[in-house]
Every structure is written in C-alpha cells, then in structure tokens.
PDB file of N, CA and C in Angstrom:
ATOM      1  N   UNK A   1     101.408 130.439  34.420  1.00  0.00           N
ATOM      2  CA  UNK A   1     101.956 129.719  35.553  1.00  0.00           C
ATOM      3  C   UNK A   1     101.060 128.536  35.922  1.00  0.00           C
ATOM      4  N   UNK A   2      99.740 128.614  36.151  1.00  0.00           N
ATOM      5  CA  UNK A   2      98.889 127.610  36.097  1.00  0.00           C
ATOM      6  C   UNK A   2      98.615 126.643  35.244  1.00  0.00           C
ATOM      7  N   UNK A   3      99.590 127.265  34.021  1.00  0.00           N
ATOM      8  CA  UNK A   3      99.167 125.850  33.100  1.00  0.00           C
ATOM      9  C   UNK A   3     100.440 124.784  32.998  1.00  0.00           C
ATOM     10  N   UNK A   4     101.315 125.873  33.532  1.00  0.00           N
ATOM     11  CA  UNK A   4     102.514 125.225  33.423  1.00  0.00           C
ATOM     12  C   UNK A   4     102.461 124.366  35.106  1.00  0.00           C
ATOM     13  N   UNK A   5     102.039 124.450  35.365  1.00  0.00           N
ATOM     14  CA  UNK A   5     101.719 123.513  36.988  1.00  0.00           C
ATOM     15  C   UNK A   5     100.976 122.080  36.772  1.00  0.00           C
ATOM     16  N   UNK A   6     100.019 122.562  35.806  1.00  0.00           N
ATOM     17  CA  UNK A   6      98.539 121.396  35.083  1.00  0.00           C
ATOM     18  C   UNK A   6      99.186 120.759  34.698  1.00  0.00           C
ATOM     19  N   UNK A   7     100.502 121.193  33.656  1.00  0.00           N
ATOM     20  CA  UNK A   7     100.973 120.412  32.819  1.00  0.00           C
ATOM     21  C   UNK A   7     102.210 119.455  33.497  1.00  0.00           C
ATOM     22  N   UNK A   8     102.439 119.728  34.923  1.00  0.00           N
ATOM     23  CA  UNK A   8     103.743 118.882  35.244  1.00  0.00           C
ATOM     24  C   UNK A   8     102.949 117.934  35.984  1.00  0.00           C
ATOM     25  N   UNK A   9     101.759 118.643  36.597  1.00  0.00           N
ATOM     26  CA  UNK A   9     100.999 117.363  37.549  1.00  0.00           C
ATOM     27  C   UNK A   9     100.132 116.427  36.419  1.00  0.00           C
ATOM     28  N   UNK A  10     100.143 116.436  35.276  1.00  0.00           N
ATOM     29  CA  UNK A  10      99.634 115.899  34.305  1.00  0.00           C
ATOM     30  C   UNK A  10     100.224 114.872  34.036  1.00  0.00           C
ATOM     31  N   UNK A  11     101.492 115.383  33.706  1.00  0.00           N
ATOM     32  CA  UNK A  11     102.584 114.601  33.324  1.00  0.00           C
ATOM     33  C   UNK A  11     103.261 113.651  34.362  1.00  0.00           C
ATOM     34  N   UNK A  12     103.187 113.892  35.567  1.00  0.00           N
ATOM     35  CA  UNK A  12     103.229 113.652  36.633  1.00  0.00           C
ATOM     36  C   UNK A  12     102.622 112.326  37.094  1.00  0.00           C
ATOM     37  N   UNK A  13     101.501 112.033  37.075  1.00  0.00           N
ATOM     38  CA  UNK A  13     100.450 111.289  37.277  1.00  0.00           C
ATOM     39  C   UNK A  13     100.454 110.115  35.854  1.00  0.00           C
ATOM     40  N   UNK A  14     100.576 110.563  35.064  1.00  0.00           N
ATOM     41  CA  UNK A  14     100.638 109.638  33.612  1.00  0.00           C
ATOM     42  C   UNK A  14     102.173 109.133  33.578  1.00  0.00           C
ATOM     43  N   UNK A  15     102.987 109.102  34.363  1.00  0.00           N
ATOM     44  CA  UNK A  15     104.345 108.298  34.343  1.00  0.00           C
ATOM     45  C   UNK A  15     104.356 107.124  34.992  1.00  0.00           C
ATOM     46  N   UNK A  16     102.808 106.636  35.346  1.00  0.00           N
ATOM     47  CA  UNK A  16     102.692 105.090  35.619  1.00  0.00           C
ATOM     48  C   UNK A  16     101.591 104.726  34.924  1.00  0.00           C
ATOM     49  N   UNK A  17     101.820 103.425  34.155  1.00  0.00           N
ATOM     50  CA  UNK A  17     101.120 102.568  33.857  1.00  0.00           C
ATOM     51  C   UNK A  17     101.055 101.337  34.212  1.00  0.00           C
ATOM     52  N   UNK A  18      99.577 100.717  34.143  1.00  0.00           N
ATOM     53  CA  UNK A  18      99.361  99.407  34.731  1.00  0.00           C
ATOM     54  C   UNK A  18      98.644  98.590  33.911  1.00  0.00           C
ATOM     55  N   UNK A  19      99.044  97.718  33.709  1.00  0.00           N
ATOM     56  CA  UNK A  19      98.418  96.370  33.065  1.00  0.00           C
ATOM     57  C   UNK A  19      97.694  95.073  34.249  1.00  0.00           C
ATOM     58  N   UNK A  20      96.710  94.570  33.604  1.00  0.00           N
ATOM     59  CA  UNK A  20      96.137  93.725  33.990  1.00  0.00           C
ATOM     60  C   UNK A  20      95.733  93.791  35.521  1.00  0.00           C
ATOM     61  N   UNK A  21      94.997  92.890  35.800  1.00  0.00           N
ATOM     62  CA  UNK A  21      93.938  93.159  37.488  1.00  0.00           C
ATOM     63  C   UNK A  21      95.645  92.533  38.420  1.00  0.00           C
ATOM     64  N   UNK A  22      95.046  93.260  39.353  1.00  0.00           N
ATOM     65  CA  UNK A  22      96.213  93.113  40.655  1.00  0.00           C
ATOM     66  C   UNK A  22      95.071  91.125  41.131  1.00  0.00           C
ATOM     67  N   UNK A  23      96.143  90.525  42.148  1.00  0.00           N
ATOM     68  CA  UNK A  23      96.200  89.584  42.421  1.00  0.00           C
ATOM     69  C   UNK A  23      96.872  89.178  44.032  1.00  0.00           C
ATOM     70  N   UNK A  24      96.190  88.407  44.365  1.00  0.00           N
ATOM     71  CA  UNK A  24      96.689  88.223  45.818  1.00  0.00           C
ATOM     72  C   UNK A  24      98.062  87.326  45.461  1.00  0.00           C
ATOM     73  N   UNK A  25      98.758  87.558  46.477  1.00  0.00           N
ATOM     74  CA  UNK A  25     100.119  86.675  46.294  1.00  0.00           C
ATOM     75  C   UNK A  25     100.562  85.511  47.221  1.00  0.00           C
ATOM     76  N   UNK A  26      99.500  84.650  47.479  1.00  0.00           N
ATOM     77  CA  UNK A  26      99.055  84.253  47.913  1.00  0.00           C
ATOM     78  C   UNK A  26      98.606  82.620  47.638  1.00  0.00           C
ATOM     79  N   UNK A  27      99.315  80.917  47.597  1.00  0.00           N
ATOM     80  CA  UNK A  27      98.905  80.674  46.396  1.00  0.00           C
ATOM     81  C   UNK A  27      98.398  79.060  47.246  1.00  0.00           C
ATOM     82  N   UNK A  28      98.414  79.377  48.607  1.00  0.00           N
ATOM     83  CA  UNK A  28      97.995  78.131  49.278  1.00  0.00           C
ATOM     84  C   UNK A  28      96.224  76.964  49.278  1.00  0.00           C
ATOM     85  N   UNK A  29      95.763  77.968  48.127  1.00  0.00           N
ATOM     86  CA  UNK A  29      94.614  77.109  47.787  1.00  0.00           C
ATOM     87  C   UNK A  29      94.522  76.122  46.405  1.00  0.00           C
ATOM     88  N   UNK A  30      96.264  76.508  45.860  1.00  0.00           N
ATOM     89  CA  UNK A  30      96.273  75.816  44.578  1.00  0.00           C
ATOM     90  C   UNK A  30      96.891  74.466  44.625  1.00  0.00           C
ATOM     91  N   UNK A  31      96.511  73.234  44.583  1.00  0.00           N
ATOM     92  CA  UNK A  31      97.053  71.733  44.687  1.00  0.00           C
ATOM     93  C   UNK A  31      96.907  71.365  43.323  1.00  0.00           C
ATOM     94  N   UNK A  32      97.965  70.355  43.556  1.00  0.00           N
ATOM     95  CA  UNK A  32      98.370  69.598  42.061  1.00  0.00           C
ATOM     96  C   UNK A  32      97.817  68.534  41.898  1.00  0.00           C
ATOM     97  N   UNK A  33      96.818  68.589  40.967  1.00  0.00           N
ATOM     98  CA  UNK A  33      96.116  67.318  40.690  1.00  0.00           C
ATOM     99  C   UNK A  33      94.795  67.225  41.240  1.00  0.00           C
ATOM    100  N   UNK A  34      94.509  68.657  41.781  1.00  0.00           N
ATOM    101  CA  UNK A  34      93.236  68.871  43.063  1.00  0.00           C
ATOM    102  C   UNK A  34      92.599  70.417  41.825  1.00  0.00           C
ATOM    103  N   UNK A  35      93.587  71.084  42.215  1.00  0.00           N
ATOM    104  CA  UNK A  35      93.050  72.359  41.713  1.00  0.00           C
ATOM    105  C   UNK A  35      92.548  72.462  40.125  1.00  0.00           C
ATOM    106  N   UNK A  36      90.841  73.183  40.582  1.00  0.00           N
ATOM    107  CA  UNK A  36      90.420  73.014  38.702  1.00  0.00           C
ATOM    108  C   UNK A  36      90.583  74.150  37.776  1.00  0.00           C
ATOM    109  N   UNK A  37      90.507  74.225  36.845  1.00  0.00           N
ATOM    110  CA  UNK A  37      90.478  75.463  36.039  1.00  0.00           C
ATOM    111  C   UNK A  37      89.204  76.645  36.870  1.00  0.00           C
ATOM    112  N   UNK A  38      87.898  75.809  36.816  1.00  0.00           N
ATOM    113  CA  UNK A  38      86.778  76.484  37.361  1.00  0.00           C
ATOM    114  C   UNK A  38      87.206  77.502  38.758  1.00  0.00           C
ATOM    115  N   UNK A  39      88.062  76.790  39.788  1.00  0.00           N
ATOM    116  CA  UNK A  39      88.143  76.898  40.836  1.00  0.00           C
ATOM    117  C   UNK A  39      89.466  78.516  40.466  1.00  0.00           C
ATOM    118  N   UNK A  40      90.318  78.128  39.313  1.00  0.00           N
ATOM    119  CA  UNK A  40      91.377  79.298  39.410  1.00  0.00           C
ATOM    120  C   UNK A  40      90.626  80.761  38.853  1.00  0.00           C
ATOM    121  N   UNK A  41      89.693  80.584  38.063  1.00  0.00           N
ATOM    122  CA  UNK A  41      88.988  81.480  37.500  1.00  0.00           C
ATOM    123  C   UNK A  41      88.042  82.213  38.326  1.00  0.00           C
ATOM    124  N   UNK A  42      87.509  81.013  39.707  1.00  0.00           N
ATOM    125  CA  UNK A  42      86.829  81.685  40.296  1.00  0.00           C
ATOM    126  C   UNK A  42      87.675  82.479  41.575  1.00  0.00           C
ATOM    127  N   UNK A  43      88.802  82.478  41.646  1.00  0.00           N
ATOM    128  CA  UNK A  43      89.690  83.137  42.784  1.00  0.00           C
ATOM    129  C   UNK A  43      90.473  84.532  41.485  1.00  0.00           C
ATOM    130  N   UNK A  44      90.856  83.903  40.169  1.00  0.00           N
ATOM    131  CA  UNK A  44      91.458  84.987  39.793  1.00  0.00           C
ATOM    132  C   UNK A  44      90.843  85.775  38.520  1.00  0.00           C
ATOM    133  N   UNK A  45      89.772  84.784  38.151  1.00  0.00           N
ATOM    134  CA  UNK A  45      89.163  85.637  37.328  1.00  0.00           C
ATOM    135  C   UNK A  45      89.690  85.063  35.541  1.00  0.00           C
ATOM    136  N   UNK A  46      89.085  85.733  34.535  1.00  0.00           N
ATOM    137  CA  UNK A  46      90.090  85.356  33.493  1.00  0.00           C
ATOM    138  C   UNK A  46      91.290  85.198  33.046  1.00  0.00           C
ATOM    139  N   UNK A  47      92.051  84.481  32.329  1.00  0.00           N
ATOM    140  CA  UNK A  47      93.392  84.823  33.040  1.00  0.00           C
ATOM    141  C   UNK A  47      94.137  85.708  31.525  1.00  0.00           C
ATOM    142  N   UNK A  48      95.219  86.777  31.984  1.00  0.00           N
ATOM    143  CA  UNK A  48      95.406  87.781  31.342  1.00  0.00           C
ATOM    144  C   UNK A  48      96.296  87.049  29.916  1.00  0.00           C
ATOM    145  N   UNK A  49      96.160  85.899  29.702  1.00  0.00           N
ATOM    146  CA  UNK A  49      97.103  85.219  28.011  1.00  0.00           C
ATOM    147  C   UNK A  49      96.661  83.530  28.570  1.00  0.00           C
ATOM    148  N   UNK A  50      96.607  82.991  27.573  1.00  0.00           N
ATOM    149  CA  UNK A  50      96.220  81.720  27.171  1.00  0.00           C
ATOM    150  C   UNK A  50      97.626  80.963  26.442  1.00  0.00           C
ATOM    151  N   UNK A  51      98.093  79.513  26.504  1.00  0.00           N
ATOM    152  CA  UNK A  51      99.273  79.361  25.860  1.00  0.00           C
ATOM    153  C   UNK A  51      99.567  78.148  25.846  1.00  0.00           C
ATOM    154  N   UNK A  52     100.822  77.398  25.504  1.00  0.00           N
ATOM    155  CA  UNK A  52     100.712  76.579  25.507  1.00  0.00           C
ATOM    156  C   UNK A  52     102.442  75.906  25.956  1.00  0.00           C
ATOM    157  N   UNK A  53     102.613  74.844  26.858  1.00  0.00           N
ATOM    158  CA  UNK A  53     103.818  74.848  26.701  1.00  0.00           C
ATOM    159  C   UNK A  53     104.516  72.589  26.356  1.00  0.00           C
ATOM    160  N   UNK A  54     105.336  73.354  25.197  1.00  0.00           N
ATOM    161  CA  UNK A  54     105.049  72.066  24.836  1.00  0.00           C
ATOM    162  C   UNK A  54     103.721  70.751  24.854  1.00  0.00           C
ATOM    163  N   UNK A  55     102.666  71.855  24.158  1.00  0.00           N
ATOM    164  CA  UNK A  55     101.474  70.807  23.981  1.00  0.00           C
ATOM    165  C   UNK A  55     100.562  70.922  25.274  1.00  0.00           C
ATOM    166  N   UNK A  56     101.170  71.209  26.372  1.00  0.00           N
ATOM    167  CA  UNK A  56     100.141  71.176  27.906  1.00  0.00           C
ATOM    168  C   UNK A  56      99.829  72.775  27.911  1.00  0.00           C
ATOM    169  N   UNK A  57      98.551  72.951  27.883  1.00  0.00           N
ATOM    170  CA  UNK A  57      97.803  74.064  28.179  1.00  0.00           C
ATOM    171  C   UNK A  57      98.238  74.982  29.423  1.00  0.00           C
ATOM    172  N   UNK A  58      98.480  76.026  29.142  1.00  0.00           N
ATOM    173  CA  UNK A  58      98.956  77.083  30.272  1.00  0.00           C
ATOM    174  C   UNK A  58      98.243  78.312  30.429  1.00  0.00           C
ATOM    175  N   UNK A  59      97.841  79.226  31.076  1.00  0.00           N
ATOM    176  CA  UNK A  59      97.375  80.371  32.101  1.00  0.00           C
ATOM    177  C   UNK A  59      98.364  81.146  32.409  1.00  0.00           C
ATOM    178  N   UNK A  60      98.091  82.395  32.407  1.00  0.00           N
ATOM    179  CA  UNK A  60      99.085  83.689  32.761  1.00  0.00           C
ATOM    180  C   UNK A  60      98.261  84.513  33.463  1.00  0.00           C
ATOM    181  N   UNK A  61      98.496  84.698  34.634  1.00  0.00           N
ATOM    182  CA  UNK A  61      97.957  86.180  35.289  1.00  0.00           C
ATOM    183  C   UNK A  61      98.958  87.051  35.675  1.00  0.00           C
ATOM    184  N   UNK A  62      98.957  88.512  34.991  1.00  0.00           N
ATOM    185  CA  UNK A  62      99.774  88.984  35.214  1.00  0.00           C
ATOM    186  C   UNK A  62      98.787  90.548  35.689  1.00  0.00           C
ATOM    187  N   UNK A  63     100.088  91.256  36.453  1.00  0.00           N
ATOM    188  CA  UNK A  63      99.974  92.498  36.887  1.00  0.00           C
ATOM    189  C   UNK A  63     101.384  93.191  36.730  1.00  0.00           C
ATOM    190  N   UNK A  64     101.330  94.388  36.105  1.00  0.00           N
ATOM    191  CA  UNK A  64     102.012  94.818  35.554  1.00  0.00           C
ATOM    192  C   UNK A  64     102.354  96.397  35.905  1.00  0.00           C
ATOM    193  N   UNK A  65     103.199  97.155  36.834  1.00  0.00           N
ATOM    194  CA  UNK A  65     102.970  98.125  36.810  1.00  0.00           C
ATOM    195  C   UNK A  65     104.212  98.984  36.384  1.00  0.00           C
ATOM    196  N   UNK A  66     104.258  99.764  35.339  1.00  0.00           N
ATOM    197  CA  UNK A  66     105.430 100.363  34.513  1.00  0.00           C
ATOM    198  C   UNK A  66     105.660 101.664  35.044  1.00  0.00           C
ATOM    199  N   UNK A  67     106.539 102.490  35.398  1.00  0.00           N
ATOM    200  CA  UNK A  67     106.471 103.762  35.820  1.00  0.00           C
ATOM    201  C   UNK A  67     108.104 104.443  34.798  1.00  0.00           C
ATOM    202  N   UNK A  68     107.678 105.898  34.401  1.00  0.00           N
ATOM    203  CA  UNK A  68     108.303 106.278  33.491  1.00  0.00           C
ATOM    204  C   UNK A  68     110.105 106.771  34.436  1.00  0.00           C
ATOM    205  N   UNK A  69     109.839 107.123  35.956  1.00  0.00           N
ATOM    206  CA  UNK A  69     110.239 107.450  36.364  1.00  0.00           C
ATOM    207  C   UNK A  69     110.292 106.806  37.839  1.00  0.00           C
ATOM    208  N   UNK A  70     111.200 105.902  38.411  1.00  0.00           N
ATOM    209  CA  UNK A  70     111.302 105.042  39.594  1.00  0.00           C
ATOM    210  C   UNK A  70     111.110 103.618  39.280  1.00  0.00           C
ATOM    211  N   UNK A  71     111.335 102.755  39.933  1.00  0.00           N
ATOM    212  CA  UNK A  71     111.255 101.437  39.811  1.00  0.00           C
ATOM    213  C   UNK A  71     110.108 100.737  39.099  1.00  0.00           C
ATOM    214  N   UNK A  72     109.808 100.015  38.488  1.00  0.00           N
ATOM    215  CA  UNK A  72     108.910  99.206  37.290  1.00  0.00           C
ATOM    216  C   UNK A  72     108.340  97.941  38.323  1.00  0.00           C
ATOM    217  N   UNK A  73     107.547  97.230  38.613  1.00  0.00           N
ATOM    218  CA  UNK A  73     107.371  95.775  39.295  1.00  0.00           C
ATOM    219  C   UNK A  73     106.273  94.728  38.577  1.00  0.00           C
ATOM    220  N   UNK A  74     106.665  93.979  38.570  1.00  0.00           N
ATOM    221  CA  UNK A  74     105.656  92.941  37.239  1.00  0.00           C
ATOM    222  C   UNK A  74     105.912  92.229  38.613  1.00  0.00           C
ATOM    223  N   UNK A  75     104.481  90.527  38.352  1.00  0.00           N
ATOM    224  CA  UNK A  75     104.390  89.637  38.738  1.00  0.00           C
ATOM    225  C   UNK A  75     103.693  88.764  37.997  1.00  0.00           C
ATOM    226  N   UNK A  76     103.934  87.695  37.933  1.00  0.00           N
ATOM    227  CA  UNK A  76     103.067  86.722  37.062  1.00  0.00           C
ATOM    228  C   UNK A  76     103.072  85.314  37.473  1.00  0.00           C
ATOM    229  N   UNK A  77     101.669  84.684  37.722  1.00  0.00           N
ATOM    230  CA  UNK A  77     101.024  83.433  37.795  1.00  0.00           C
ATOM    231  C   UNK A  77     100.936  82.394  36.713  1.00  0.00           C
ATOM    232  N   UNK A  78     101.594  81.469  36.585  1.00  0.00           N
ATOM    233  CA  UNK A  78     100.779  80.870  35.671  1.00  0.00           C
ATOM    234  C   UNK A  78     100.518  79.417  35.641  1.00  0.00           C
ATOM    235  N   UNK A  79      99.959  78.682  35.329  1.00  0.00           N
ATOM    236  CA  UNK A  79      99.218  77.244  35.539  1.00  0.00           C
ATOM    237  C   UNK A  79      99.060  76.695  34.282  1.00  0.00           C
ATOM    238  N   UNK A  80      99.676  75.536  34.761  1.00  0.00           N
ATOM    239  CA  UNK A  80      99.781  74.453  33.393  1.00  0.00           C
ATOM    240  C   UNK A  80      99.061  72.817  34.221  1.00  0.00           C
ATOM    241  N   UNK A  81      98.234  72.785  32.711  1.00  0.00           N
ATOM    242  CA  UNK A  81      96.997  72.027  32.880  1.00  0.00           C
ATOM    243  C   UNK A  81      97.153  71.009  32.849  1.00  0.00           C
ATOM    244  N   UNK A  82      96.702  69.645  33.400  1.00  0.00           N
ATOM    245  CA  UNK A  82      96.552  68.334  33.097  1.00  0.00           C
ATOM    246  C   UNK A  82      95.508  68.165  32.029  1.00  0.00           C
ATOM    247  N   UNK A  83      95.063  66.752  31.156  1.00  0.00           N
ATOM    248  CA  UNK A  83      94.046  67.105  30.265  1.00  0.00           C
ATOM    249  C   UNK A  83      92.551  66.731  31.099  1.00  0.00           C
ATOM    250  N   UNK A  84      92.679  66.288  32.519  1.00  0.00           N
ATOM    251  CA  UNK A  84      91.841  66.760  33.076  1.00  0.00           C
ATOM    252  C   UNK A  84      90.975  68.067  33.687  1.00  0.00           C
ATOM    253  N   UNK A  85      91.938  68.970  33.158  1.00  0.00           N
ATOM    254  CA  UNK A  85      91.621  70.362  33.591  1.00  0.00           C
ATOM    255  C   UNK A  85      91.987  70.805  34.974  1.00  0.00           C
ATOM    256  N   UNK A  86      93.398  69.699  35.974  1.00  0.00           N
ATOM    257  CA  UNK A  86      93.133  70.409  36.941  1.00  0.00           C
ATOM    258  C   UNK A  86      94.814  70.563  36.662  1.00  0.00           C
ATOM    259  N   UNK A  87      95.177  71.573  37.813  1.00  0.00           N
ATOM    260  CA  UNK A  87      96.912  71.736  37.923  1.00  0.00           C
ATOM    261  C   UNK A  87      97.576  70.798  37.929  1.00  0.00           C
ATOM    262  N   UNK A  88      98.683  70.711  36.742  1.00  0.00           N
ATOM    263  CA  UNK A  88      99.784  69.762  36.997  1.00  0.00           C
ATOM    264  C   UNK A  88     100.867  70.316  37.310  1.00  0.00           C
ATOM    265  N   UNK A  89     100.909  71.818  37.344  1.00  0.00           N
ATOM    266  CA  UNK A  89     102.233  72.373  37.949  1.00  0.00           C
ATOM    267  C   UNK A  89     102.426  73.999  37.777  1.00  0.00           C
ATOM    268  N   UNK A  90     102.665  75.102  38.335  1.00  0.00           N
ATOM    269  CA  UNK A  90     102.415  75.980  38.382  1.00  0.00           C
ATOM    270  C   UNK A  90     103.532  76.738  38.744  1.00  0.00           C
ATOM    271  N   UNK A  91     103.938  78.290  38.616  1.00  0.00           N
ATOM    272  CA  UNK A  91     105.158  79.209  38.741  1.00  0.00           C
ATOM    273  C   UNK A  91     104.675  80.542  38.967  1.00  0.00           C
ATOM    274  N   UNK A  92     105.528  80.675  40.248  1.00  0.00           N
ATOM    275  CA  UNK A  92     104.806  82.662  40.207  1.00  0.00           C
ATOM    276  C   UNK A  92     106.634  83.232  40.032  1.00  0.00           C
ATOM    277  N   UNK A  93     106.105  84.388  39.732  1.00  0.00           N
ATOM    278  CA  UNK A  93     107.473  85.631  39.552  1.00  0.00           C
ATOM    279  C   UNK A  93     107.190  86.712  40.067  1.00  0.00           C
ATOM    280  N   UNK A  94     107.731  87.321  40.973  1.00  0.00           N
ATOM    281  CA  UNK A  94     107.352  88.933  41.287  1.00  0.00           C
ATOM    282  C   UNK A  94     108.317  89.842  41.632  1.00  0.00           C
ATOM    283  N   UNK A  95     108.526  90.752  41.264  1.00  0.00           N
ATOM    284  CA  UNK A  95     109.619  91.821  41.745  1.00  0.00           C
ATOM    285  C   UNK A  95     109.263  92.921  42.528  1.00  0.00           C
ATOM    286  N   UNK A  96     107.808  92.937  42.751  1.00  0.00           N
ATOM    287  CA  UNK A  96     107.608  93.557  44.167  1.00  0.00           C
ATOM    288  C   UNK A  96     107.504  93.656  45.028  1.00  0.00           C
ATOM    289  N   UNK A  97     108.245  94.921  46.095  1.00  0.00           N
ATOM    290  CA  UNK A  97     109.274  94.664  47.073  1.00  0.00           C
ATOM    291  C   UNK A  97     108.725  93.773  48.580  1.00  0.00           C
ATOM    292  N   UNK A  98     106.802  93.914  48.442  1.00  0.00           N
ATOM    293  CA  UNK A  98     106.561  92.842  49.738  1.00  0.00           C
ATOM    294  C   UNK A  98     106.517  91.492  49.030  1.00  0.00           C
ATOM    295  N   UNK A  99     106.380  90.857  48.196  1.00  0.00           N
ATOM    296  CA  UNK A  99     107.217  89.477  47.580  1.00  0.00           C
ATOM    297  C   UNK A  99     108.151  89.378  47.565  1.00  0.00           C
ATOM    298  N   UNK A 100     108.878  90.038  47.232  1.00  0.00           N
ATOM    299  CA  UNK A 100     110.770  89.815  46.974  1.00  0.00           C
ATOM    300  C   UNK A 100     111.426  89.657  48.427  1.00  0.00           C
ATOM    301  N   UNK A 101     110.853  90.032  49.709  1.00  0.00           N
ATOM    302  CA  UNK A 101     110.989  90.060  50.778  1.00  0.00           C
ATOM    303  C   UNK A 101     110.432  88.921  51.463  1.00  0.00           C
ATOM    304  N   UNK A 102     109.328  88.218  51.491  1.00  0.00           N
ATOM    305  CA  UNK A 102     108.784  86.807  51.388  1.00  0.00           C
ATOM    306  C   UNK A 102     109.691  86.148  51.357  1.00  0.00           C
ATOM    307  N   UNK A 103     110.236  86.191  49.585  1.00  0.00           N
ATOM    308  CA  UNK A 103     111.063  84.881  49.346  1.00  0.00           C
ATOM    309  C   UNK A 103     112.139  84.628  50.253  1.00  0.00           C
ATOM    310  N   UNK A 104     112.951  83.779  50.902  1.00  0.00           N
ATOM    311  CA  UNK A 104     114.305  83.694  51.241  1.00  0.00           C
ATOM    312  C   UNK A 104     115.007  82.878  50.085  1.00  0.00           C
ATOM    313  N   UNK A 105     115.753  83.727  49.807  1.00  0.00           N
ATOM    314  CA  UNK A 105     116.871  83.170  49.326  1.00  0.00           C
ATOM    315  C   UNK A 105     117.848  81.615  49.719  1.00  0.00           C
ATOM    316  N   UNK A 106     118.118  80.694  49.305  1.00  0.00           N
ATOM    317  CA  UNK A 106     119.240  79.562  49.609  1.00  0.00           C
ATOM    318  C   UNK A 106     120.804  80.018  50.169  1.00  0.00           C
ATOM    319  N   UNK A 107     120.668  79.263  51.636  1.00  0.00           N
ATOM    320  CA  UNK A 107     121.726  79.955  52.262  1.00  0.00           C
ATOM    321  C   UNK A 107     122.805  79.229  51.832  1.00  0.00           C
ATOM    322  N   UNK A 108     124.311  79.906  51.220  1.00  0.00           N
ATOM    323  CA  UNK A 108     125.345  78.851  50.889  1.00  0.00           C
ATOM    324  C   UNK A 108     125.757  78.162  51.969  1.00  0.00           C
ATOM    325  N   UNK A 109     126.100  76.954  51.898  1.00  0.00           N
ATOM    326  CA  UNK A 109     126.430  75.797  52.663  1.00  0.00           C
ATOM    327  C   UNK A 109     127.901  75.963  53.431  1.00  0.00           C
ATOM    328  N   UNK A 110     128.373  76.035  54.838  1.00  0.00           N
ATOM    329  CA  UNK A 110     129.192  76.052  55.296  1.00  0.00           C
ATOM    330  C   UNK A 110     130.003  74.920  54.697  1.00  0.00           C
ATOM    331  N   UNK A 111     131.593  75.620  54.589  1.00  0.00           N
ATOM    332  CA  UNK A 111     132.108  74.888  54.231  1.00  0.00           C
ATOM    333  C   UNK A 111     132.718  73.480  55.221  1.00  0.00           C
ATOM    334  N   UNK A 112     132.280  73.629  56.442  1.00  0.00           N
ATOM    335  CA  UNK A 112     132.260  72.112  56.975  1.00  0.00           C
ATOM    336  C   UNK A 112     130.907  70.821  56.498  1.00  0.00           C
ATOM    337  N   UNK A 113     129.671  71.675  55.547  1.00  0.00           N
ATOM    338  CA  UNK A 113     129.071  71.031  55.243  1.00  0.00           C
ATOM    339  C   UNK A 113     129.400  70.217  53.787  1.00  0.00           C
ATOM    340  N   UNK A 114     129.982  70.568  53.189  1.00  0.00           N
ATOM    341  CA  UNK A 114     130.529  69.997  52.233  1.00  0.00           C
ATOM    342  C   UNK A 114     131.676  69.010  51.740  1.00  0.00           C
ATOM    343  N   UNK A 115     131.069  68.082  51.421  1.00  0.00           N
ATOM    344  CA  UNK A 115     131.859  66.805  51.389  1.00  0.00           C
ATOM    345  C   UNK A 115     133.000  66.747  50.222  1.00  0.00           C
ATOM    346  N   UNK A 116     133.953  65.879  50.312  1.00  0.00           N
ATOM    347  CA  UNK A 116     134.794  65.824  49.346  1.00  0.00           C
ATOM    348  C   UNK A 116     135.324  64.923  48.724  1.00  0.00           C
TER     349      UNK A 116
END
C-alpha cells in the first residue's frame, strides 16, 4: 500500500516540466535604439536560443512550463538587434493566465463608427 502511494505521488509531482529560467513580464526598461545587448543580459541573463531573422541577429528567452496533466503555459521574449548591438525591435508571447489577463484585447468598432 505504501508503495503504491510513493508511486502515485511520484508520478504525481513528475507530470510537470519546466524549461528555461522564469522572467519578469515586465518590459518597460527595453527602448529601441537605447537598449544594449549588455544591458538585456544583465536584467535577463543568457538568453535561452540565439538566431537569426532574415540576416538581423535575434535573442529568445523563454520559460516553459509543460504539465502532463492540466493546462501547459510558455512565454517568450525575444530581441532583434541593430548592428550596433542595441534593440531595433522586440516581441513577447505568453499564455499565462496573469499575462493573458494584462493584455486587452481590440474592442470591435461600433457600427456608427464605421464609415462607408
């Protein structure tokens, strides 16, 4: 009976996995054309993939948390470089539920606002 208990709280506990360092969500210290590589590394640390998009250097920080059983939530940072090394433009994604709640959504436009 006890092992069969070990073995569900075992199993139990190992139905989440997590990738990469957690991250503030948070992104009001990053400016375009201001912000340096030095400066993102020193708020986020290394960043979790290196890349490239069309030729301009890009950054990924991601956090990743997988669960075998209940909802899954990823988020990801990433920063694309000028060849000065500072931000020329940047994108976050998150599906967890105090971000997804943050965002507002675009309210559709009354239809007296729309012209014809």
């Amino acid at each position: 009976m006890k092992l069969a208990g070990f073995l569900f709280i075992s199993m139990w506990v190992s139905s989440c996995v997590t990738q990469g360092r957690e991250f503030p969500s948070r992104f009001d210290w990053i400016q375009k054309n201001k912000t340096r590589q030095e400066d993102a590394k020193l708020v986020l640390g290394d960043p979790k993939f290196v890349g490239s998009n069309d030729g301009q250097p890009s950054w990924t920080y991601g956090f990743y948390k997988y669960r075998l059983f209940g909802e899954s939530h990823t988020k990801e940072l990433k920063l694309y470089w000028n060849p000065d090394r500072t931000v020329n433009t940047w994108s976050y994604t998150s599906s967890f539920p105090g971000d997804v709640q943050g965002v507002s959504a675009p309210q559709p436009k009354a239809a007296s606002d729309v012209s014809r």
